[in-house]
N, C-alpha and C. Protein backbone atom coordinates (compact mmCIF):
# COMPACT_ATOMS: atom_id res chain seq x y z
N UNK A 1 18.19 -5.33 -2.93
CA UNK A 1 17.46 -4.13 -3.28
C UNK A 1 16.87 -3.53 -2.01
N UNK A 2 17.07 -2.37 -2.04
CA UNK A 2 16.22 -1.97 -0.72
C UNK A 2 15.59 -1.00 -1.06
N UNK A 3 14.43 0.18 -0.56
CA UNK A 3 13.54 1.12 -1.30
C UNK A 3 12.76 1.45 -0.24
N UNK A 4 11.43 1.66 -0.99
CA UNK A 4 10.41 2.20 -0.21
C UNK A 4 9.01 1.64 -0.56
N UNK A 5 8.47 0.93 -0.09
CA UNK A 5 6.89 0.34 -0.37
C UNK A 5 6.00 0.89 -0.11
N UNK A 6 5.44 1.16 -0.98
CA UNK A 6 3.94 2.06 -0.52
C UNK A 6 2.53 1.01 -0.90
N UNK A 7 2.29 1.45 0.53
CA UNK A 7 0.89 0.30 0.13
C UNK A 7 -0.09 1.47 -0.41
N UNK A 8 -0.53 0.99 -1.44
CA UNK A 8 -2.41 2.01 -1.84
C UNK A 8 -3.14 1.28 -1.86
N UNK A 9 -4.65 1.86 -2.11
CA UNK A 9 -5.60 1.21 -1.95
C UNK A 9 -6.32 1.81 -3.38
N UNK A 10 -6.09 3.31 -3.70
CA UNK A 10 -6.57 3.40 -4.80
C UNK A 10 -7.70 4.73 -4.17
N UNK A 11 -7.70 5.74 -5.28
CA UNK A 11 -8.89 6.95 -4.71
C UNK A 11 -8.46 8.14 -4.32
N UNK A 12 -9.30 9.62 -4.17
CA UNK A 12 -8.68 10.10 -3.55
C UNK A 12 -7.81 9.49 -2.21
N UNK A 13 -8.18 9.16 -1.27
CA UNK A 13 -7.70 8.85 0.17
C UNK A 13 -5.93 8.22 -0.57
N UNK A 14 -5.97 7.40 -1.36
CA UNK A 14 -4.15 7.64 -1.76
C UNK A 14 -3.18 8.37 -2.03
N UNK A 15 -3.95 9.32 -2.18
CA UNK A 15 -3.45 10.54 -2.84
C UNK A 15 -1.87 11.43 -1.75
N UNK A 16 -2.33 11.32 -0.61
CA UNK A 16 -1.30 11.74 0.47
C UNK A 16 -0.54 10.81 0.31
N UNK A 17 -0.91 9.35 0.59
CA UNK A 17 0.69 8.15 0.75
C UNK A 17 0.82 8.50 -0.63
N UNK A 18 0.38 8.89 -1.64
CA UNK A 18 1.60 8.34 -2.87
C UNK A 18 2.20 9.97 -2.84
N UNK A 19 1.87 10.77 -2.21
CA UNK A 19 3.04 12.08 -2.40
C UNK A 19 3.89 12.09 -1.28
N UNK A 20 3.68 11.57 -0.15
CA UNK A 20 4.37 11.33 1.07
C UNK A 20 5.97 10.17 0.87
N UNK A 21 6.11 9.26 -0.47
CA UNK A 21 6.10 8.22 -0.78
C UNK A 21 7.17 8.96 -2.03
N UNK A 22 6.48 9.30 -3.05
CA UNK A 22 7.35 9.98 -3.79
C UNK A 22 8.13 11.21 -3.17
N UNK A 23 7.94 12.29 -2.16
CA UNK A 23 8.68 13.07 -1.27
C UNK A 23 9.85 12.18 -0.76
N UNK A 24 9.62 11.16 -0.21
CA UNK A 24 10.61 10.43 0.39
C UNK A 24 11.85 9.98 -0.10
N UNK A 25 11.26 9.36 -1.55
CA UNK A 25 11.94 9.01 -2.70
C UNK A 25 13.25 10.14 -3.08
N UNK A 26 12.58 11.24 -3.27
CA UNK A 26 13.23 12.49 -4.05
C UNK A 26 14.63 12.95 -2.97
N UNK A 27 14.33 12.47 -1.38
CA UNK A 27 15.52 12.97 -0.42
C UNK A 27 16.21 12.04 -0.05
N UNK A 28 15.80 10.30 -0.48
CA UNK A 28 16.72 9.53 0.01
C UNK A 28 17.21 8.87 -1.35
N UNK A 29 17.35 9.28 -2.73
CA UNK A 29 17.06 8.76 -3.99
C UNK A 29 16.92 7.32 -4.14
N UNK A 30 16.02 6.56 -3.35
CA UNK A 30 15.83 5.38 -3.11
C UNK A 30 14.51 4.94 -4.10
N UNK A 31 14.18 3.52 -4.93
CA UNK A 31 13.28 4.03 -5.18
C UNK A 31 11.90 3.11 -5.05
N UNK A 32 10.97 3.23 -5.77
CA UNK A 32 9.76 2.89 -4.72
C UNK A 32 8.52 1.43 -5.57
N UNK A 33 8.42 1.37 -4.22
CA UNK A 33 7.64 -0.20 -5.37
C UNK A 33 5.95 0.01 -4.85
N UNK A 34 5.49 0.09 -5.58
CA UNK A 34 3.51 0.66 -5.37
C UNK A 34 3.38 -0.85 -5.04
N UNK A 35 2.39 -1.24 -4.14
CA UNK A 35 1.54 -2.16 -3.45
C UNK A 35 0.46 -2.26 -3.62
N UNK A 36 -0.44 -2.96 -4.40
CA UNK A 36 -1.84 -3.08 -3.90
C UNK A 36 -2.22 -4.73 -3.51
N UNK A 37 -3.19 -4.69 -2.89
CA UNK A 37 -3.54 -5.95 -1.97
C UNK A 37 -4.61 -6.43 -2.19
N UNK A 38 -5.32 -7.33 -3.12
CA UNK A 38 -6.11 -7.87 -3.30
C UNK A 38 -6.36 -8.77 -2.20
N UNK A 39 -7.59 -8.47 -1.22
CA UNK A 39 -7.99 -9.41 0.15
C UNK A 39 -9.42 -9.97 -0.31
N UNK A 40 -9.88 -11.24 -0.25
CA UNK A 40 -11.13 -11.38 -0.65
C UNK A 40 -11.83 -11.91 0.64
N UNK A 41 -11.05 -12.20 1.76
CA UNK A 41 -11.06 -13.15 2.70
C UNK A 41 -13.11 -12.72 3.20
N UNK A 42 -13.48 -11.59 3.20
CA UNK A 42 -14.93 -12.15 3.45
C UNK A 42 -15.74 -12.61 2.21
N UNK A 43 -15.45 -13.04 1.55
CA UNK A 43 -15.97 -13.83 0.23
C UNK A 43 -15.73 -15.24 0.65
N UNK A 44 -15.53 -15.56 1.42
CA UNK A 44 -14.69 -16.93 1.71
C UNK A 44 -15.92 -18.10 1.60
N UNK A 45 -17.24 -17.54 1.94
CA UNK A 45 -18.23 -18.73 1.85
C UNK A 45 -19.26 -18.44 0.04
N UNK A 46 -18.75 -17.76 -0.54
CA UNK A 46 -19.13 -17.29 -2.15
C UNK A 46 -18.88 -18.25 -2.70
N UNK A 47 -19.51 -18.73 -3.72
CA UNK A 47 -19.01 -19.62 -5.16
C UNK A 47 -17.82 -19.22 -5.76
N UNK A 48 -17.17 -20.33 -5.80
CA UNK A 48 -15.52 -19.93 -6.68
C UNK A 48 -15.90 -19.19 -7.58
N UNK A 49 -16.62 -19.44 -8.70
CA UNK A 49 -16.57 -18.77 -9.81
C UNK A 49 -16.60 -17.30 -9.69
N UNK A 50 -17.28 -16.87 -8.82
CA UNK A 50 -18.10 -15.40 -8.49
C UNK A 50 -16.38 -14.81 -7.73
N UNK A 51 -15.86 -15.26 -6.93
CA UNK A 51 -15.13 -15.01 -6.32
C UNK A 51 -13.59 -14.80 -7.41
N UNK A 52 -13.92 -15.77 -8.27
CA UNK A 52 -12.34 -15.93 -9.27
C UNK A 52 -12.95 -14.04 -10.32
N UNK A 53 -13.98 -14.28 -10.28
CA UNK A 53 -14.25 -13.32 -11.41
C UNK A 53 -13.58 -11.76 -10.91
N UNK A 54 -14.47 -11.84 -9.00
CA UNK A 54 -14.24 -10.43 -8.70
C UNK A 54 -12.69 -9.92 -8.37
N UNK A 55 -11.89 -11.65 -7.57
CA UNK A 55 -10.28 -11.17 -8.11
C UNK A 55 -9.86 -10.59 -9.39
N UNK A 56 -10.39 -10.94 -10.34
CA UNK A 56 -9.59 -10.49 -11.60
C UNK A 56 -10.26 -9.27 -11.82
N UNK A 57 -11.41 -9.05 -11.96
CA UNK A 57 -11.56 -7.68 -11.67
C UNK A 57 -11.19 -6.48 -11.01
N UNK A 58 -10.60 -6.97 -9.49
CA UNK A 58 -9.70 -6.12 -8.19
C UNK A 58 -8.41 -5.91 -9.03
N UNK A 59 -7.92 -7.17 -9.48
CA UNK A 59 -6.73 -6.92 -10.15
C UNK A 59 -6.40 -6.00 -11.35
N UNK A 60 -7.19 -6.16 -12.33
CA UNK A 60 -7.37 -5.13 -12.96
C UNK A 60 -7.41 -4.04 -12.79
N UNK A 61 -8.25 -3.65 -11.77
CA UNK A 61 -8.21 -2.09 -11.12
C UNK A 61 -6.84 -1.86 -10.51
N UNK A 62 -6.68 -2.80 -9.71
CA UNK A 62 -5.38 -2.66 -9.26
C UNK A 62 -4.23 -1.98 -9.98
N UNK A 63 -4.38 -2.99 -11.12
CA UNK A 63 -2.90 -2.65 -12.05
C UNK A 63 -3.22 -1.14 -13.07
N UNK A 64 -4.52 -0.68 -12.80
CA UNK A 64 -4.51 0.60 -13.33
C UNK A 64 -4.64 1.35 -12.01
N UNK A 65 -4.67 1.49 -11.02
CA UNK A 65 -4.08 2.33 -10.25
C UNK A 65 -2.83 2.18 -9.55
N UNK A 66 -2.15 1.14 -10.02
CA UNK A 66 -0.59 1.20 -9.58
C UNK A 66 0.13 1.88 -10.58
N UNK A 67 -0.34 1.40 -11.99
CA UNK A 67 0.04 2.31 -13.25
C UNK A 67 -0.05 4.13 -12.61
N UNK A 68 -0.76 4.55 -12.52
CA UNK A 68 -1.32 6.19 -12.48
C UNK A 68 0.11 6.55 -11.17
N UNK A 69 0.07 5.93 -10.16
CA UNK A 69 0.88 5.88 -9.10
C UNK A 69 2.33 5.85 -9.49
N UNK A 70 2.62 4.93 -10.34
CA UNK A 70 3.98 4.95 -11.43
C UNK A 70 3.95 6.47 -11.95
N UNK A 71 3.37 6.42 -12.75
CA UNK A 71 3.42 8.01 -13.84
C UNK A 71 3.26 9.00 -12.86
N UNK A 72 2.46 9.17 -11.94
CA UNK A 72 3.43 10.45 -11.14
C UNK A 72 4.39 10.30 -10.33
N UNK A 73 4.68 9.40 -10.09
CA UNK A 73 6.39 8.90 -9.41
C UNK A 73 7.11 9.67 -10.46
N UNK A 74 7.01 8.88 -12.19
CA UNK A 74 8.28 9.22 -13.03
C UNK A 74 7.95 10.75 -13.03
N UNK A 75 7.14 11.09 -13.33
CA UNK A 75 6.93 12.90 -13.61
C UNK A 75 7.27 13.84 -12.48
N UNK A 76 7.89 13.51 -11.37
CA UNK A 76 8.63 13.71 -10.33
C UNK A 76 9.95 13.57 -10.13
N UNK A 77 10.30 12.50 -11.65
CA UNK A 77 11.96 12.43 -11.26
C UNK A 77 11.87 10.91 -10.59
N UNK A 78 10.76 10.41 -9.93
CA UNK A 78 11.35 9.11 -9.17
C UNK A 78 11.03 8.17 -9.48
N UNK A 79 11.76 6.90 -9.64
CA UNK A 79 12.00 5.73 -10.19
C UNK A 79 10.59 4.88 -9.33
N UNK A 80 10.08 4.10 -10.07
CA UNK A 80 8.75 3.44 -9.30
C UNK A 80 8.54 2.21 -10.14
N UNK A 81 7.95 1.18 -9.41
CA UNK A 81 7.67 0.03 -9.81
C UNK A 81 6.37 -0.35 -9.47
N UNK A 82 4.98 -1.04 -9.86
CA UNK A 82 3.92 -1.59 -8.75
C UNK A 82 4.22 -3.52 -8.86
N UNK A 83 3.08 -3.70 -7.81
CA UNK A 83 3.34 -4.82 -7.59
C UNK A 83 1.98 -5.58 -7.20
N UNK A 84 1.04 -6.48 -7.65
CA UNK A 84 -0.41 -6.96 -6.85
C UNK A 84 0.11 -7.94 -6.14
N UNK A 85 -0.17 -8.49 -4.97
CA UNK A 85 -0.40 -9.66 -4.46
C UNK A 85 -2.13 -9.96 -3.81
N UNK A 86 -2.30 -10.93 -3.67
CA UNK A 86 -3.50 -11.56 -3.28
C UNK A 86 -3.08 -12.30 -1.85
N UNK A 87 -4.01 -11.68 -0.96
CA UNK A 87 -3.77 -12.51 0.44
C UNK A 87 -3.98 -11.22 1.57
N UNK A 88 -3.76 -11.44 2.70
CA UNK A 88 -3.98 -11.05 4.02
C UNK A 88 -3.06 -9.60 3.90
N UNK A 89 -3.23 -8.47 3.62
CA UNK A 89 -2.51 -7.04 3.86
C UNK A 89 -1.67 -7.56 4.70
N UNK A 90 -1.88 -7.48 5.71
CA UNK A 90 -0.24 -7.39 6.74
C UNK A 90 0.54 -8.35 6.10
N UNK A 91 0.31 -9.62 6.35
CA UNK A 91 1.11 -10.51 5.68
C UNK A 91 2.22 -10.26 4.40
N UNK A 92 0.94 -9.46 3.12
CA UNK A 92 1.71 -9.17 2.03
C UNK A 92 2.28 -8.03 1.84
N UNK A 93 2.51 -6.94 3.44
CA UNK A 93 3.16 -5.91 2.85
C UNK A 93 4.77 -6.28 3.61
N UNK A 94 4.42 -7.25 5.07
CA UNK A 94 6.05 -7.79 5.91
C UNK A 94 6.55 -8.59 4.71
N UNK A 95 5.69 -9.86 3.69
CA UNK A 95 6.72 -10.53 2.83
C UNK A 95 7.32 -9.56 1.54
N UNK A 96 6.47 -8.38 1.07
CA UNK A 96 7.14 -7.71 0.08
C UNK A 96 8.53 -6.90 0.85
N UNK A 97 7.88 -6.27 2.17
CA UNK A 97 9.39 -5.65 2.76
C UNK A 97 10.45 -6.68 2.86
N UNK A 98 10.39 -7.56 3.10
CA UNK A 98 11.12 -8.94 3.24
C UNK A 98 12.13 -9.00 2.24
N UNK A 99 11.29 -9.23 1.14
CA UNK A 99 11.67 -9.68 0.03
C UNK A 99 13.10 -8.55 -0.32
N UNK A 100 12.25 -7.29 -0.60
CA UNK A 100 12.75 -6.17 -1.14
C UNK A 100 14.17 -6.03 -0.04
N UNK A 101 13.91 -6.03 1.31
CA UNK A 101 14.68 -5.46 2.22
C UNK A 101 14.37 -3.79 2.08
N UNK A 102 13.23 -3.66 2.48
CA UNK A 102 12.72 -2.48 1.95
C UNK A 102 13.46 -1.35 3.61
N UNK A 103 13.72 -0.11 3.29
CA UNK A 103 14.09 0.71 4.40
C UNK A 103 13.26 1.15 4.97
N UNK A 104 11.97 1.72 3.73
CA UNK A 104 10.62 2.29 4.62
C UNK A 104 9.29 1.56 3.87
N UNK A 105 8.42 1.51 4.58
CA UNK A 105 6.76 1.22 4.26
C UNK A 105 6.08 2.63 5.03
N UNK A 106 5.41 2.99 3.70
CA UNK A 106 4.38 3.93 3.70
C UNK A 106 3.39 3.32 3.92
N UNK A 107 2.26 3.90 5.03
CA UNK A 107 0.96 3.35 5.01
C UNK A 107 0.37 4.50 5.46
N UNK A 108 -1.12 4.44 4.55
CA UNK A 108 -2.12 5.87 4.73
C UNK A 108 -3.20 5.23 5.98
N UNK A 109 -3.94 6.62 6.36
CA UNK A 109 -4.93 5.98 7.13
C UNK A 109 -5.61 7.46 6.90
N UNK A 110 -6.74 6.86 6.02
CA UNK A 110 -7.96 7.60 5.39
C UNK A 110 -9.20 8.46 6.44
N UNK A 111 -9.09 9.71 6.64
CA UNK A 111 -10.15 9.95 7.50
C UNK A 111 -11.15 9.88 6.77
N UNK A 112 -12.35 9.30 8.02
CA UNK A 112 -13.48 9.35 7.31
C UNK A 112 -14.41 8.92 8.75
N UNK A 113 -15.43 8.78 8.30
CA UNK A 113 -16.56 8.51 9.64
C UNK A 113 -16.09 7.71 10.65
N UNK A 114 -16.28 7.50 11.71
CA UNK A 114 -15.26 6.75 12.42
C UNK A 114 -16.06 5.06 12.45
N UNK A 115 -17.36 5.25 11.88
CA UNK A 115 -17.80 3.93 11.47
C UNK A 115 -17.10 3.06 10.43
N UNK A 116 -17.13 3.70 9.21
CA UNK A 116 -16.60 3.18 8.16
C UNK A 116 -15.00 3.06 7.92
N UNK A 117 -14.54 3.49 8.93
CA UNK A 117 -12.77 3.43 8.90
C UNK A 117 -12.20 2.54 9.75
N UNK A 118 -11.99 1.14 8.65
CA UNK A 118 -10.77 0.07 9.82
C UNK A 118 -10.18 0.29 10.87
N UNK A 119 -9.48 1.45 10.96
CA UNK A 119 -8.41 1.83 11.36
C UNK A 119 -9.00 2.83 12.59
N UNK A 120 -8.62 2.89 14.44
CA UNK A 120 -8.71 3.75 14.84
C UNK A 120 -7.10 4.36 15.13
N UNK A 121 -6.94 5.60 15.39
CA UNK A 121 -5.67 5.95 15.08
C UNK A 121 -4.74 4.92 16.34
N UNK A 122 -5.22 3.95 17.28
CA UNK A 122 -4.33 2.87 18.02
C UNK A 122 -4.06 1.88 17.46
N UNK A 123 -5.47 1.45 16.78
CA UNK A 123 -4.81 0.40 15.70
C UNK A 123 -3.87 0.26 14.78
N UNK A 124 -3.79 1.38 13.99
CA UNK A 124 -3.06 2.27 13.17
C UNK A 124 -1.77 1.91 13.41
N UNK A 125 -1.68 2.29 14.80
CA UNK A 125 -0.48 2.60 15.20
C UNK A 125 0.60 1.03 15.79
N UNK A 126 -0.57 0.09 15.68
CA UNK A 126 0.25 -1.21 16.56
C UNK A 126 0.13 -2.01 15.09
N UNK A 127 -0.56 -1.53 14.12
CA UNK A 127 -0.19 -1.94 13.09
C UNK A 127 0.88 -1.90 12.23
N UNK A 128 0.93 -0.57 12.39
CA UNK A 128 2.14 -0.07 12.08
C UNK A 128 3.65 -0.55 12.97
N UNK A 129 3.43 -0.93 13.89
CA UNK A 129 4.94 -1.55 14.61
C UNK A 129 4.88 -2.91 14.54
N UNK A 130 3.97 -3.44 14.18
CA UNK A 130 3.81 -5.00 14.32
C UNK A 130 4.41 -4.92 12.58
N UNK A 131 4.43 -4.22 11.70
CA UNK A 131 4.97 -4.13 10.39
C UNK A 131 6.52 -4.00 10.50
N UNK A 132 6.87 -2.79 10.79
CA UNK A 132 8.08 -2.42 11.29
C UNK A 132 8.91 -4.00 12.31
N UNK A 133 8.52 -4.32 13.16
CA UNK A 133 8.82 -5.46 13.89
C UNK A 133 9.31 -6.56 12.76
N UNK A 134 8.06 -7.17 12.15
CA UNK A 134 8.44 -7.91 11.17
C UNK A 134 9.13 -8.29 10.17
N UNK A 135 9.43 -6.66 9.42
CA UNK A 135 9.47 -6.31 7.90
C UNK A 135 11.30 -5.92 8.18
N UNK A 136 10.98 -5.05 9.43
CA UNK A 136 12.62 -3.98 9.45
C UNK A 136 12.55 -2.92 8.46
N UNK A 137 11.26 -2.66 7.86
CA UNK A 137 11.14 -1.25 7.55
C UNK A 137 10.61 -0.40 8.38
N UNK A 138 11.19 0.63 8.13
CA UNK A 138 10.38 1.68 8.96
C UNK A 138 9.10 2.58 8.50
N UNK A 139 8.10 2.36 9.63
CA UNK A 139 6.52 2.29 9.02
C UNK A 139 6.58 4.20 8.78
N UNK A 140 5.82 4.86 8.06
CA UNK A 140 5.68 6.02 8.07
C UNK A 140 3.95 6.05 7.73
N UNK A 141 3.23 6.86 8.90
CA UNK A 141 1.78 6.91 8.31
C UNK A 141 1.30 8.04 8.22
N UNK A 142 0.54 8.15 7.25
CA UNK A 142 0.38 9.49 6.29
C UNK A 142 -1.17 9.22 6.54
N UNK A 143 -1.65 10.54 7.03
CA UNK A 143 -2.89 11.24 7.51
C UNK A 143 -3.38 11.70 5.90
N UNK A 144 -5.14 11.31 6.04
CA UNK A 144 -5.89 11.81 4.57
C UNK A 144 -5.25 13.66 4.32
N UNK A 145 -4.92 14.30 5.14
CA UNK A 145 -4.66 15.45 5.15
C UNK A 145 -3.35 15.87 4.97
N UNK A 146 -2.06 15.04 5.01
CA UNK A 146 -1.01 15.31 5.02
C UNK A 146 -0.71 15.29 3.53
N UNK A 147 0.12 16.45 3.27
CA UNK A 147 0.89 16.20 2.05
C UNK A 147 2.35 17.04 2.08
């Protein structure tokens, strides 16, 4: 199988990768598997219980915003699938490209204060090839503004 992975996170700020994602879809009729990434890793010194609860809670959300991400895929014409994993983002978006033999990975990078944003647009960017490197998809990153 090969396709297109789109990682979300969920919110406006997804809103560009999942049209950037379905655009892609519609010119290469390839089709697309939604990503979300349940990371708990700074919870790591929390009580299991507290920690098992707020996974299943992430997940939940998860699987209703991979759902919404589906339904405007199909109402576009394009074939879509989601998918949760739990663990380290990079990790779980090179083993889903892996898996899939995916052609492209979509990844957004949300403007916003430059405090509160992971991502400076260098990181972004060696993130993005350290994906590509790994995966053998080709990374595409979609600006909060691009559509």
């Amino acid at each position: 199988m090969s396709g297109i992975v789109c990682a979300i996170r969920g919110g406006p700020a997804s809103k560009p990768t999942i049209i950037r994602a379905i655009t892609l879809a519609q010119e290469t009729g390839q089709k697309i598997l939604f990503l979300y990434i349940v990371n708990l890793d700074f919870l790591e010194r929390t009580a299991s219980s507290r920690t098992h609860t707020i996974t299943k809670e992430l997940q939940n959300m998860g699987e209703f915003i991979l759902l919404t991400a589906q339904v405007q895929a199909q109402q576009q014409g394009v074939e879509a699938d989601g998918v949760i994993r739990e663990g380290n983002v990079s990790d779980e978006i090179i083993q889903l490209c892996q898996e899939t033999q995916a052609d492209y990975v979509i990844l957004g990078n949300p403007k916003g204060e430059p405090e509160t944003n992971a991502f400076t647009r260098e990181r972004l960017n060696t993130f993005a090839q350290h994906i590509e490197e790994a995966s053998g998809a080709k990374a595409i990153l979609v600006e909060e503004d691009q559509t």
